[in-house]
PDB file of N, CA and C in Angstrom:
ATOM      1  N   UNK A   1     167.200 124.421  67.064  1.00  0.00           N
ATOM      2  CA  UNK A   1     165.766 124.297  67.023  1.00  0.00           C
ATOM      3  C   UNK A   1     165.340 123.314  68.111  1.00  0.00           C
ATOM      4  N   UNK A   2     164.262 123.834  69.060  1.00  0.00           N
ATOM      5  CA  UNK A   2     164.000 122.913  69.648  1.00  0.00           C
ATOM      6  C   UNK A   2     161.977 122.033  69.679  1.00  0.00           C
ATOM      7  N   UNK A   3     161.903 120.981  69.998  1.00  0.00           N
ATOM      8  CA  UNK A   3     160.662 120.770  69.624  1.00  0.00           C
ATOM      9  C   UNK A   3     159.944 119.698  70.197  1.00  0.00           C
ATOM     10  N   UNK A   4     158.932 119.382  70.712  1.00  0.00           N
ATOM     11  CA  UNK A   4     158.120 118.317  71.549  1.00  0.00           C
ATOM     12  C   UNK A   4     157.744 117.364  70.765  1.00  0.00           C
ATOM     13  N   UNK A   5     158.387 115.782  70.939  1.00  0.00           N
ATOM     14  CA  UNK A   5     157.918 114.439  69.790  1.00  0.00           C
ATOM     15  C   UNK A   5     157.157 114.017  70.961  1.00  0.00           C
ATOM     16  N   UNK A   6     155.591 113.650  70.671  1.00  0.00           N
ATOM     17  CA  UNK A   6     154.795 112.648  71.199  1.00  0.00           C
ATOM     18  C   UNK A   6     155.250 111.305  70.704  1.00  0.00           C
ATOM     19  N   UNK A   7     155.378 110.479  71.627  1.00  0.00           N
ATOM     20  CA  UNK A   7     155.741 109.172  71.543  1.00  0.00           C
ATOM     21  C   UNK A   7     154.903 108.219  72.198  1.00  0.00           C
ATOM     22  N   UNK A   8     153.796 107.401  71.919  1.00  0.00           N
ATOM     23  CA  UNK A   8     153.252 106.273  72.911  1.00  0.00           C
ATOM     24  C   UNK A   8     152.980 106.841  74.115  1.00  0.00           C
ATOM     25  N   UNK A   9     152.335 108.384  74.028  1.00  0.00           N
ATOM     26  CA  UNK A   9     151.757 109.079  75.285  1.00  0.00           C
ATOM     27  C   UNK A   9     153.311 110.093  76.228  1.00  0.00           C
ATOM     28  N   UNK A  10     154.079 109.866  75.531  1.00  0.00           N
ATOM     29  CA  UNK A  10     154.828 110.104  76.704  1.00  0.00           C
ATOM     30  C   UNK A  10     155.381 111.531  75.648  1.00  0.00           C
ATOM     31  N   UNK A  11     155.910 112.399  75.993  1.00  0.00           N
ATOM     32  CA  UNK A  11     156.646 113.494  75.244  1.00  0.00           C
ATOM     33  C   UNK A  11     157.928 113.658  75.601  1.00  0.00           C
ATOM     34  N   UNK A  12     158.781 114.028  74.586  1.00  0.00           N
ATOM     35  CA  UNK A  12     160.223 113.856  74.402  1.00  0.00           C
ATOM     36  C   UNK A  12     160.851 115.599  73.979  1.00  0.00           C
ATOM     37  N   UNK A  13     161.502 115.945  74.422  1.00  0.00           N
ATOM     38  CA  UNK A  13     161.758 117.604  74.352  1.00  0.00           C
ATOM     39  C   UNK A  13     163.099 117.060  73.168  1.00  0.00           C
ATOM     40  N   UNK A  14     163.042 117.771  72.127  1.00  0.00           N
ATOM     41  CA  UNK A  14     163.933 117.410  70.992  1.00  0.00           C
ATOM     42  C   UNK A  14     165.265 118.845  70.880  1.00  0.00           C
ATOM     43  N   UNK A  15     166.096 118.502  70.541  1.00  0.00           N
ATOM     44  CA  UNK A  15     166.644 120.064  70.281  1.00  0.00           C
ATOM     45  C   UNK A  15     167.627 119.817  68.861  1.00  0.00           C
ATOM     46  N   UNK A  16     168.190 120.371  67.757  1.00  0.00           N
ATOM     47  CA  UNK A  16     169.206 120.325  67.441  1.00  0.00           C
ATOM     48  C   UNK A  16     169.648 121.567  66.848  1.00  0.00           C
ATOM     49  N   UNK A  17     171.413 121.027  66.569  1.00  0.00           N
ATOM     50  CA  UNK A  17     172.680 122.266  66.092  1.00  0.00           C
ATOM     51  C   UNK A  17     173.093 121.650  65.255  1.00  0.00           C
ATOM     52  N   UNK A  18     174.223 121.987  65.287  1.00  0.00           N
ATOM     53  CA  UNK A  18     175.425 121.935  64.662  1.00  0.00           C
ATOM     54  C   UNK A  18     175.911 120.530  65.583  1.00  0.00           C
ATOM     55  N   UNK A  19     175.908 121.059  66.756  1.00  0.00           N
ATOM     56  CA  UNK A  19     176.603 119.685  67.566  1.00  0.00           C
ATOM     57  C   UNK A  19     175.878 118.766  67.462  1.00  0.00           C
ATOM     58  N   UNK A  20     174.975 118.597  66.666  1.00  0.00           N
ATOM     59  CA  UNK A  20     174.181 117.113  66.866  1.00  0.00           C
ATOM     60  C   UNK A  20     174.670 115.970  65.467  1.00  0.00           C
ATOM     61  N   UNK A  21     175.721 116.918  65.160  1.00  0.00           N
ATOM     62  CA  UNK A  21     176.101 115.880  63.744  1.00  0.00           C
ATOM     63  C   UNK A  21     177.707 115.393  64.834  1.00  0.00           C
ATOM     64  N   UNK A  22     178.037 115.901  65.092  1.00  0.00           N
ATOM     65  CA  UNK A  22     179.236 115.730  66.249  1.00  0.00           C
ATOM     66  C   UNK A  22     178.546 114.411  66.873  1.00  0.00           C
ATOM     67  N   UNK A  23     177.752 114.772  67.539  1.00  0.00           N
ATOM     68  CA  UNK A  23     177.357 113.634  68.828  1.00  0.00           C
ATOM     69  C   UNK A  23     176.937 112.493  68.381  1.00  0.00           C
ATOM     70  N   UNK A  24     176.216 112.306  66.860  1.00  0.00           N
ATOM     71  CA  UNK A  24     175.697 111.447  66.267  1.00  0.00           C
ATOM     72  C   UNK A  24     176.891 110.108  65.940  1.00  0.00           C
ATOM     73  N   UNK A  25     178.074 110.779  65.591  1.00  0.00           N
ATOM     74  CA  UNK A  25     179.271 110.540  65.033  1.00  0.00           C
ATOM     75  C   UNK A  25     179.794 109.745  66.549  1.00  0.00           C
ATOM     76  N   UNK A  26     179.873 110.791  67.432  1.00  0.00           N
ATOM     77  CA  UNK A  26     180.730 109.880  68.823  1.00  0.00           C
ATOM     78  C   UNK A  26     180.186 108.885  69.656  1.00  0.00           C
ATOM     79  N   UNK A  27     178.610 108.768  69.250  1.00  0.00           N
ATOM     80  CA  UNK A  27     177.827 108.183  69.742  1.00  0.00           C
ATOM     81  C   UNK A  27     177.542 106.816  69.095  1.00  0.00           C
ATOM     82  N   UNK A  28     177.278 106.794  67.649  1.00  0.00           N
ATOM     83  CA  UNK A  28     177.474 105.607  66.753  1.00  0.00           C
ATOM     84  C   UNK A  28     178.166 105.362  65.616  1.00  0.00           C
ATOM     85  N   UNK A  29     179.332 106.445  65.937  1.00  0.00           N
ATOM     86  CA  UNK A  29     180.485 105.942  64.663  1.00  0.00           C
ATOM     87  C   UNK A  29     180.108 105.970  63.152  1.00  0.00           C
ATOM     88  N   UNK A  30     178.952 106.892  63.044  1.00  0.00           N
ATOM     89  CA  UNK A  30     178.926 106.660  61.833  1.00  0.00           C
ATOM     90  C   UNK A  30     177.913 108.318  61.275  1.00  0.00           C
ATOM     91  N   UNK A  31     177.857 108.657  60.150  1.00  0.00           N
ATOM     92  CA  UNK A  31     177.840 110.043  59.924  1.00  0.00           C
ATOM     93  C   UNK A  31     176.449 110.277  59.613  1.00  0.00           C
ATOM     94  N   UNK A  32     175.674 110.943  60.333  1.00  0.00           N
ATOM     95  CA  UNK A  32     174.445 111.231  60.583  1.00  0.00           C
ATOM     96  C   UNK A  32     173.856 111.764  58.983  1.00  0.00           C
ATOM     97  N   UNK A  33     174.369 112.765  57.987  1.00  0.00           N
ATOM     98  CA  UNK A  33     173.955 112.386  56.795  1.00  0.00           C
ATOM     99  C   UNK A  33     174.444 111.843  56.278  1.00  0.00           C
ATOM    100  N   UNK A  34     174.959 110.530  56.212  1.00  0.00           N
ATOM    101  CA  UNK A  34     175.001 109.408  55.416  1.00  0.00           C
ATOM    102  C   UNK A  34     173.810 108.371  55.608  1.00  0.00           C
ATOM    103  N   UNK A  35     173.342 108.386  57.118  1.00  0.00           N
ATOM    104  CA  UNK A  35     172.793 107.519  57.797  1.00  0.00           C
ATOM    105  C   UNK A  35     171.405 107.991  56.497  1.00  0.00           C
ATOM    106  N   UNK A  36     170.857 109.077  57.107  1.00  0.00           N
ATOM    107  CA  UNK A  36     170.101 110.172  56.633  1.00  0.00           C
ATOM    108  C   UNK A  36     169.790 109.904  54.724  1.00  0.00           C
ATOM    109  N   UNK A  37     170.618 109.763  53.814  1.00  0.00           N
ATOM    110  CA  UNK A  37     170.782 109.359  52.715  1.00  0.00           C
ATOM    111  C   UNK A  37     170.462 107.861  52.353  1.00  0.00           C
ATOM    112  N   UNK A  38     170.923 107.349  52.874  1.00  0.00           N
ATOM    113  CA  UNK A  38     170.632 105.974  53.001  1.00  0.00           C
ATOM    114  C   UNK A  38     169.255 105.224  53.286  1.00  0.00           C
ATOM    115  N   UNK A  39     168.459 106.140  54.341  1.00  0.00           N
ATOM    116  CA  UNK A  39     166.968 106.620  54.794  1.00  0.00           C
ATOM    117  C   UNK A  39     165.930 106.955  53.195  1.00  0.00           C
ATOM    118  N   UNK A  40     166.861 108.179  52.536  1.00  0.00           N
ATOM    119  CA  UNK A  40     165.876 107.762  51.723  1.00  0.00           C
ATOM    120  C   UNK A  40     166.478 107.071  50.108  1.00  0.00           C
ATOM    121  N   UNK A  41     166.997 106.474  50.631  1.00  0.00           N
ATOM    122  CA  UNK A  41     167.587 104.679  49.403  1.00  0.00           C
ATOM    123  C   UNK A  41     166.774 104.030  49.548  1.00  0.00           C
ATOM    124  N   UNK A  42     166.452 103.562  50.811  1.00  0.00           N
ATOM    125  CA  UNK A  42     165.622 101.926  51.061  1.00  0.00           C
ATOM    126  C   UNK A  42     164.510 102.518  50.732  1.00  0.00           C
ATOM    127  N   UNK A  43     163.958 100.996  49.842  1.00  0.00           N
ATOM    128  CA  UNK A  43     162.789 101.232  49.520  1.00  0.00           C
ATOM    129  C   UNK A  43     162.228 100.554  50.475  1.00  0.00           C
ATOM    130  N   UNK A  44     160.851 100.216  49.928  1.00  0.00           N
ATOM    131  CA  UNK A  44     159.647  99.044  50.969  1.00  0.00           C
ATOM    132  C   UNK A  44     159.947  97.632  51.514  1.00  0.00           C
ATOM    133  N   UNK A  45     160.835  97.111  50.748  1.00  0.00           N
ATOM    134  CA  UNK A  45     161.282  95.302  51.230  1.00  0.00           C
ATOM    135  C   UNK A  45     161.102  95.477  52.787  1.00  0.00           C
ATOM    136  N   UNK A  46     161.129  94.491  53.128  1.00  0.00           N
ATOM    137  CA  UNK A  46     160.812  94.101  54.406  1.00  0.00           C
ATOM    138  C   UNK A  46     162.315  94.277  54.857  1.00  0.00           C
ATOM    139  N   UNK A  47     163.815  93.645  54.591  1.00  0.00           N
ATOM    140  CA  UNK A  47     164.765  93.844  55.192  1.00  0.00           C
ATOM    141  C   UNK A  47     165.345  94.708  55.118  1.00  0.00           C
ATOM    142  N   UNK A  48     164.222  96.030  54.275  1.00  0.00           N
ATOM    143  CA  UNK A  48     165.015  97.734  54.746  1.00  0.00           C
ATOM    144  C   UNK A  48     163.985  98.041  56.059  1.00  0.00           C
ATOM    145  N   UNK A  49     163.036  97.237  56.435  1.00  0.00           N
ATOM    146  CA  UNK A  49     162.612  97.899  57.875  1.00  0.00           C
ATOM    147  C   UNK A  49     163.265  98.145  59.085  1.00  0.00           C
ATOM    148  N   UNK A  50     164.473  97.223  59.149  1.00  0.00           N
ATOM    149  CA  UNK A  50     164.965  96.884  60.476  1.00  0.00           C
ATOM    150  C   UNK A  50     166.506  98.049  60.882  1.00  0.00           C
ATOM    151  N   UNK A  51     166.854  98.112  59.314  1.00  0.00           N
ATOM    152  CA  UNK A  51     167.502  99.862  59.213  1.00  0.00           C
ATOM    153  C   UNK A  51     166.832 100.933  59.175  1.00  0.00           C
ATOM    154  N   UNK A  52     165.730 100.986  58.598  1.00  0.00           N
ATOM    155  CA  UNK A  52     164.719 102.406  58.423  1.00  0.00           C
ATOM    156  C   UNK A  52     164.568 102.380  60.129  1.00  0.00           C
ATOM    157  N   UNK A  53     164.063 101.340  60.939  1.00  0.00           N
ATOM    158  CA  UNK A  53     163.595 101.754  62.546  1.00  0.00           C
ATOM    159  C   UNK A  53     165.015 102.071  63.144  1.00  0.00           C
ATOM    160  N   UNK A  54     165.977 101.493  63.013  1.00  0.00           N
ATOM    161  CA  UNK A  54     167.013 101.827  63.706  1.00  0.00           C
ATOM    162  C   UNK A  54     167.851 103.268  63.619  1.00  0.00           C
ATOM    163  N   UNK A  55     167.862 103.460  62.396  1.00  0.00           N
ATOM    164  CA  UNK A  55     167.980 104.717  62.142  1.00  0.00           C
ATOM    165  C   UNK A  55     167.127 106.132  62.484  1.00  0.00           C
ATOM    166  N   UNK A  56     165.986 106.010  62.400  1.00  0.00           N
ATOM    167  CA  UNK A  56     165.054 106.745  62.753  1.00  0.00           C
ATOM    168  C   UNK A  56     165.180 107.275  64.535  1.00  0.00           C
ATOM    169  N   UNK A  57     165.125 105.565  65.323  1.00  0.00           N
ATOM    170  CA  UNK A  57     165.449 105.965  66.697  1.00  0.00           C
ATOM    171  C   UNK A  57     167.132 106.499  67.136  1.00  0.00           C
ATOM    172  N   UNK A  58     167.898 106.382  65.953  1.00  0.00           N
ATOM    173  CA  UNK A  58     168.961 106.546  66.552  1.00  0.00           C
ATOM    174  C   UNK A  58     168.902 108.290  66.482  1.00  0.00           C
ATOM    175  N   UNK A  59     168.551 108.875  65.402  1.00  0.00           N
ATOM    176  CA  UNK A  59     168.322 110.379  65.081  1.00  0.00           C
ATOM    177  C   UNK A  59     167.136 110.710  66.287  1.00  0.00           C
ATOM    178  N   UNK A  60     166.341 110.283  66.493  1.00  0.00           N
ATOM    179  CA  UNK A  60     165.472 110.832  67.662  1.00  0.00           C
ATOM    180  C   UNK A  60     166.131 110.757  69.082  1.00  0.00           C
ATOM    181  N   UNK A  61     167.299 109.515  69.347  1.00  0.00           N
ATOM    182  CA  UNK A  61     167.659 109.448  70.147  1.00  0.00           C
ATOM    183  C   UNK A  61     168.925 110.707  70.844  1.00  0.00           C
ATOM    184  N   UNK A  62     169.556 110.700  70.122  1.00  0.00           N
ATOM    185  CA  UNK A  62     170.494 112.122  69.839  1.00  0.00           C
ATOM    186  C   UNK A  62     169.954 112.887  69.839  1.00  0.00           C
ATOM    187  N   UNK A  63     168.329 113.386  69.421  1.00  0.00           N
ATOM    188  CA  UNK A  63     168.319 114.902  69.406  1.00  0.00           C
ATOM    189  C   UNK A  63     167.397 114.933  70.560  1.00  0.00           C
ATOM    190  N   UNK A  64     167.180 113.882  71.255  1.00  0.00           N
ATOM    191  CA  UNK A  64     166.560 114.216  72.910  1.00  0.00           C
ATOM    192  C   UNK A  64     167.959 114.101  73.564  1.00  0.00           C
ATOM    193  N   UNK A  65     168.578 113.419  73.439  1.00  0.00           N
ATOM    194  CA  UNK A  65     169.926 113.434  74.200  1.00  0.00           C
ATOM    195  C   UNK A  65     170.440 114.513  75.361  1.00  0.00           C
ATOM    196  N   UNK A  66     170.454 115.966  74.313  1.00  0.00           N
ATOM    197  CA  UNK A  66     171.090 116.926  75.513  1.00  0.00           C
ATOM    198  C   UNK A  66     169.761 116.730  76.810  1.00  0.00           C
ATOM    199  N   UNK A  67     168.546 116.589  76.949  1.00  0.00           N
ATOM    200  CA  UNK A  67     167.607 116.382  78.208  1.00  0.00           C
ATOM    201  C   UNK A  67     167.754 115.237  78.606  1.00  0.00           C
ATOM    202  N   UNK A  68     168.180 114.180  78.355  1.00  0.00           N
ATOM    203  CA  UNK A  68     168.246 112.975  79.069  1.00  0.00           C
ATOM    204  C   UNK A  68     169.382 112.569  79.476  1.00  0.00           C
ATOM    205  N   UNK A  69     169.848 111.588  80.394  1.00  0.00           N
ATOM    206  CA  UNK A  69     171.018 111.372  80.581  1.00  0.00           C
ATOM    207  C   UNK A  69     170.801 109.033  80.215  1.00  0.00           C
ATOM    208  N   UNK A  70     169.829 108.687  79.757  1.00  0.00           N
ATOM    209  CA  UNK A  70     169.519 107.628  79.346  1.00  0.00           C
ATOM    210  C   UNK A  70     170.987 107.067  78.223  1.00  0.00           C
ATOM    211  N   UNK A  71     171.128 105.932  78.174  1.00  0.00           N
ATOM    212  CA  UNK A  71     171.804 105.105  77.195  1.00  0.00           C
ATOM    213  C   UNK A  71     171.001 105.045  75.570  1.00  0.00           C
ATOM    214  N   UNK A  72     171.523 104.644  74.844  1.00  0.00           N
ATOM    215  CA  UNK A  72     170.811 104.375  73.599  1.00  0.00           C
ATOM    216  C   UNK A  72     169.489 103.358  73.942  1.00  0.00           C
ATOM    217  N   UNK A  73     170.333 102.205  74.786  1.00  0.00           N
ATOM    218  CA  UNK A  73     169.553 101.301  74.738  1.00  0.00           C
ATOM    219  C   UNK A  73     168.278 100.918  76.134  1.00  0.00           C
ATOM    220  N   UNK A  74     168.969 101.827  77.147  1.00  0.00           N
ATOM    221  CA  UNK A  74     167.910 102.238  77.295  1.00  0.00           C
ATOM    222  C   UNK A  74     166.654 103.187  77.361  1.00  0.00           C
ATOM    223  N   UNK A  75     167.048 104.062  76.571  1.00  0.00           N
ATOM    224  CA  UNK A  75     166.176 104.461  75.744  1.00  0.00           C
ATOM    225  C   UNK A  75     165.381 104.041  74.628  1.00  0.00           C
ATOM    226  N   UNK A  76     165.800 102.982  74.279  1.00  0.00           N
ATOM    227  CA  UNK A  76     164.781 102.140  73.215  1.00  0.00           C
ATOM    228  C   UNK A  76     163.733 100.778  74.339  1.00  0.00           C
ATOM    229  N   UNK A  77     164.706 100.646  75.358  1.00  0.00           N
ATOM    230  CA  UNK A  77     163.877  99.817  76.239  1.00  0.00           C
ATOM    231  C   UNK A  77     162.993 100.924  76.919  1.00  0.00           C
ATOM    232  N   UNK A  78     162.754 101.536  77.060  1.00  0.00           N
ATOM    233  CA  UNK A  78     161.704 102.720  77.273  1.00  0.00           C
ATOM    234  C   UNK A  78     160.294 102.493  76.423  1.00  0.00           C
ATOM    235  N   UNK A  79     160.670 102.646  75.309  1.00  0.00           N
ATOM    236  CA  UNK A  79     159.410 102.715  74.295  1.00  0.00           C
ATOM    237  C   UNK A  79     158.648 101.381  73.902  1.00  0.00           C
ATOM    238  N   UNK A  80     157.431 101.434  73.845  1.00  0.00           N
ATOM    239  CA  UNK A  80     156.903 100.310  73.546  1.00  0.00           C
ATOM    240  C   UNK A  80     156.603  99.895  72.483  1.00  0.00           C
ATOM    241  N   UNK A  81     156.764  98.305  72.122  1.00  0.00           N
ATOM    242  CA  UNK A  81     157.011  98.073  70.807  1.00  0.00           C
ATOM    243  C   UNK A  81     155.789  98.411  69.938  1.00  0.00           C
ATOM    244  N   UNK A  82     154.566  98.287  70.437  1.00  0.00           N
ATOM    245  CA  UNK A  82     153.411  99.054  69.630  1.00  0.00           C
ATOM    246  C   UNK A  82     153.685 100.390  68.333  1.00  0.00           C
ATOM    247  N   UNK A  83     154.506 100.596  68.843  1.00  0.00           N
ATOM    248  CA  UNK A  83     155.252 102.263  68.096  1.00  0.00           C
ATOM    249  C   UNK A  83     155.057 101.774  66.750  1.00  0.00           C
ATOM    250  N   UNK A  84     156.060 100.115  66.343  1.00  0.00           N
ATOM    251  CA  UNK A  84     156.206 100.024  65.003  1.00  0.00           C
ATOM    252  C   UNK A  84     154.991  99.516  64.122  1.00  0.00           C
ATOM    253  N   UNK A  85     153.687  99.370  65.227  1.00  0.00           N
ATOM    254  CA  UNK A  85     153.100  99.450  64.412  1.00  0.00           C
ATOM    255  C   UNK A  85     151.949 100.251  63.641  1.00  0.00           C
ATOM    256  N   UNK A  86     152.300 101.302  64.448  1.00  0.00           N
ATOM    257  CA  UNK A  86     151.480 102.253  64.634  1.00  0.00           C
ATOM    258  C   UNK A  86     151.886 103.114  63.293  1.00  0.00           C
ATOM    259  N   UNK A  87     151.189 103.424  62.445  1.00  0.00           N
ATOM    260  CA  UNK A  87     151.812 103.677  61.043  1.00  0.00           C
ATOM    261  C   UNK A  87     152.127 105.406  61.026  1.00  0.00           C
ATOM    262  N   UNK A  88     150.843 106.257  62.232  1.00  0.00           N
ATOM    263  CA  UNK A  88     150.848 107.903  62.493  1.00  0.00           C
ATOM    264  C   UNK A  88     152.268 108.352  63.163  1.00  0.00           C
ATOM    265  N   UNK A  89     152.505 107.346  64.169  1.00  0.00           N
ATOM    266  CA  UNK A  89     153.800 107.618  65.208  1.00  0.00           C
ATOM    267  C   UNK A  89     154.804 107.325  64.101  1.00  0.00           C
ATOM    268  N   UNK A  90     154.960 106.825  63.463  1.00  0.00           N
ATOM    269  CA  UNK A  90     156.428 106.593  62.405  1.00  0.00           C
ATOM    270  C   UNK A  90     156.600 107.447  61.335  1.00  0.00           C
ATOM    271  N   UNK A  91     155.063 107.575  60.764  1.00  0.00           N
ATOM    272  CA  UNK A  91     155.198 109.056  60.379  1.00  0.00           C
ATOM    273  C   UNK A  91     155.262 110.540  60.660  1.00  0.00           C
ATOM    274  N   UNK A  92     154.913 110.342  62.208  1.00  0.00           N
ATOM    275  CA  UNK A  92     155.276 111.596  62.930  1.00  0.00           C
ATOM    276  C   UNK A  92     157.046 112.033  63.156  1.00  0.00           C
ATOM    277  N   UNK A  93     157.407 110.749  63.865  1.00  0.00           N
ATOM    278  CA  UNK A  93     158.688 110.249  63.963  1.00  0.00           C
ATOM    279  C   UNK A  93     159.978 111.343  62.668  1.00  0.00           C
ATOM    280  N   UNK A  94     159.576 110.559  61.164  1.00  0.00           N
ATOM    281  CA  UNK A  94     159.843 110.924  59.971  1.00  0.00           C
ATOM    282  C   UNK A  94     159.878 111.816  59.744  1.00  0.00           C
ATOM    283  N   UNK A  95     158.511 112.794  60.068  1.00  0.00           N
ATOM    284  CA  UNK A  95     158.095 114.629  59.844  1.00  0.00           C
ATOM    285  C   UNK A  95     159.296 114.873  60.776  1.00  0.00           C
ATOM    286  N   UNK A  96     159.200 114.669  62.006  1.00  0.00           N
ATOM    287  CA  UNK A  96     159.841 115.494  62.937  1.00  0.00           C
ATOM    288  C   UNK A  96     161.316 115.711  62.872  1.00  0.00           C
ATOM    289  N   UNK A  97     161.889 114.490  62.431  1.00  0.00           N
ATOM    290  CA  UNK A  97     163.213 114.079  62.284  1.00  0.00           C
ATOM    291  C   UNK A  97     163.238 115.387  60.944  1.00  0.00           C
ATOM    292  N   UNK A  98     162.944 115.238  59.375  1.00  0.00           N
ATOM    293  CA  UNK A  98     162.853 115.883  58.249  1.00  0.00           C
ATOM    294  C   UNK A  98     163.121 117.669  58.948  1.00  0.00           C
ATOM    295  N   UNK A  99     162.193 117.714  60.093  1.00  0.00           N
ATOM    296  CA  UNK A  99     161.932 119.407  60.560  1.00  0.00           C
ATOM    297  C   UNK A  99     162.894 119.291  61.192  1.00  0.00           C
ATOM    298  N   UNK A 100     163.387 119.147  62.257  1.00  0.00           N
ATOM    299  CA  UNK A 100     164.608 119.264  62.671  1.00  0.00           C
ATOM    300  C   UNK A 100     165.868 119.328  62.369  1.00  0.00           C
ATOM    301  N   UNK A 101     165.789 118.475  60.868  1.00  0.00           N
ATOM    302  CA  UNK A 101     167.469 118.337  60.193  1.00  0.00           C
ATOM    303  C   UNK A 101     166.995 119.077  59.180  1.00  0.00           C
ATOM    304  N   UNK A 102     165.807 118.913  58.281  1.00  0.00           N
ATOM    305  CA  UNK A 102     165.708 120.215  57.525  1.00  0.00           C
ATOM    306  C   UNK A 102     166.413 119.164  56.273  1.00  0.00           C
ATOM    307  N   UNK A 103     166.468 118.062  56.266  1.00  0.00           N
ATOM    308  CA  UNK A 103     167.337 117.029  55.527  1.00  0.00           C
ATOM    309  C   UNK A 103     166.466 116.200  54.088  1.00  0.00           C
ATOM    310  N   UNK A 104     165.221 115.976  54.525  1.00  0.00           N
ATOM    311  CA  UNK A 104     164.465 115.244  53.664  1.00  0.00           C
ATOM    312  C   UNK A 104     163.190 115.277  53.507  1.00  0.00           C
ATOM    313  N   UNK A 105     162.322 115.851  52.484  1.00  0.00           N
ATOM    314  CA  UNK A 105     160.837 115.775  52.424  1.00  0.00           C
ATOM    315  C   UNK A 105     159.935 114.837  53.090  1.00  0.00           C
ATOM    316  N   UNK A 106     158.889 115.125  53.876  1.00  0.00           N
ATOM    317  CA  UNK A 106     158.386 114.756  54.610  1.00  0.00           C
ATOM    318  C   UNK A 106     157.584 113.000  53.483  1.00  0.00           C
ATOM    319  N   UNK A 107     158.199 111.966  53.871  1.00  0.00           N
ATOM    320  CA  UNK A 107     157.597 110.277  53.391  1.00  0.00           C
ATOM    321  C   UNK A 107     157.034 109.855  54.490  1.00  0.00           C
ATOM    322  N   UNK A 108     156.815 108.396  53.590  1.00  0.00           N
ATOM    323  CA  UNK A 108     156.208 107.357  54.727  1.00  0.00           C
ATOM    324  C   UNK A 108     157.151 106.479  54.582  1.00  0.00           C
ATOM    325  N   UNK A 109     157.891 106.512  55.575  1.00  0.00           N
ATOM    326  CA  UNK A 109     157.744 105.209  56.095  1.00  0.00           C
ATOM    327  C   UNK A 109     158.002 103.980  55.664  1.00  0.00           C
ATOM    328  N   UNK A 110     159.320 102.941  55.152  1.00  0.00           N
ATOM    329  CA  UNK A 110     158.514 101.598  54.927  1.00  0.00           C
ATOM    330  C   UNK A 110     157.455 100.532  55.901  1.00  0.00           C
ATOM    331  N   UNK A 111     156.607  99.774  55.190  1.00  0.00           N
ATOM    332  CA  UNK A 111     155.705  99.249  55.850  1.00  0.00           C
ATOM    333  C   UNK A 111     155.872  97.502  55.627  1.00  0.00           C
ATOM    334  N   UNK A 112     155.775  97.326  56.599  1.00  0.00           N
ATOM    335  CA  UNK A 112     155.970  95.897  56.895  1.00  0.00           C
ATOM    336  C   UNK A 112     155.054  94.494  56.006  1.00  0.00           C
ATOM    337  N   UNK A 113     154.481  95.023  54.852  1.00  0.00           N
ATOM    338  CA  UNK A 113     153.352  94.685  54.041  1.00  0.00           C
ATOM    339  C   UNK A 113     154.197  94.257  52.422  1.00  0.00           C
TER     340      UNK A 113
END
């Protein structure tokens, strides 16, 4: 499946397979639905935000991957930090990620409140 994430003006061409649970794995060692499960464990506390964002960009990051040839990190130095607070983009983020993996009903978000 492939699909266009608006991000802070800029658009991101998304794609995923089968190989994107592969790449997720060789890329951060760790198993894309577990990550995914864990996503929806945390509740609202404030010190599930800093896994809910990391996780989120790491799944967006992988499934732009096959179009970019960027690092993880810089690909997060790309985006501007405004994103997290922008409550539509994180829930867009969330939808898009959910449509693509087909993994988890479309939530919000924890919020920094």
């Amino acid at each position: 499946m492939e699909k266009i994430l608006n991000l802070g003006d800029k658009d991101y061409r998304l794609h995923s397979s089968l190989f994107t649970i592969i790449d997720y794995r060789n890329v951060f060692s760790t198993e894309l639905f577990s990550d995914i499960k864990k996503l929806e464990k945390t509740g609202k506390k404030e010190e599930d935000l800093s896994t809910v964002i990391d996780t989120i960009f790491r799944i967006i990051y992988v499934l732009h991957r096959p179009f970019s040839k960027q690092s993880y990190n810089d690909f997060l130095m790309s985006l501007d930090f405004g994103l997290l607070s922008n409550q539509d983009e994180l829930q867009n983020l969330t939808n898009t990620i959910g449509e693509m993996l087909g993994t988890f009903q479309k939530s919000t978000p924890p919020t920094n409140k």
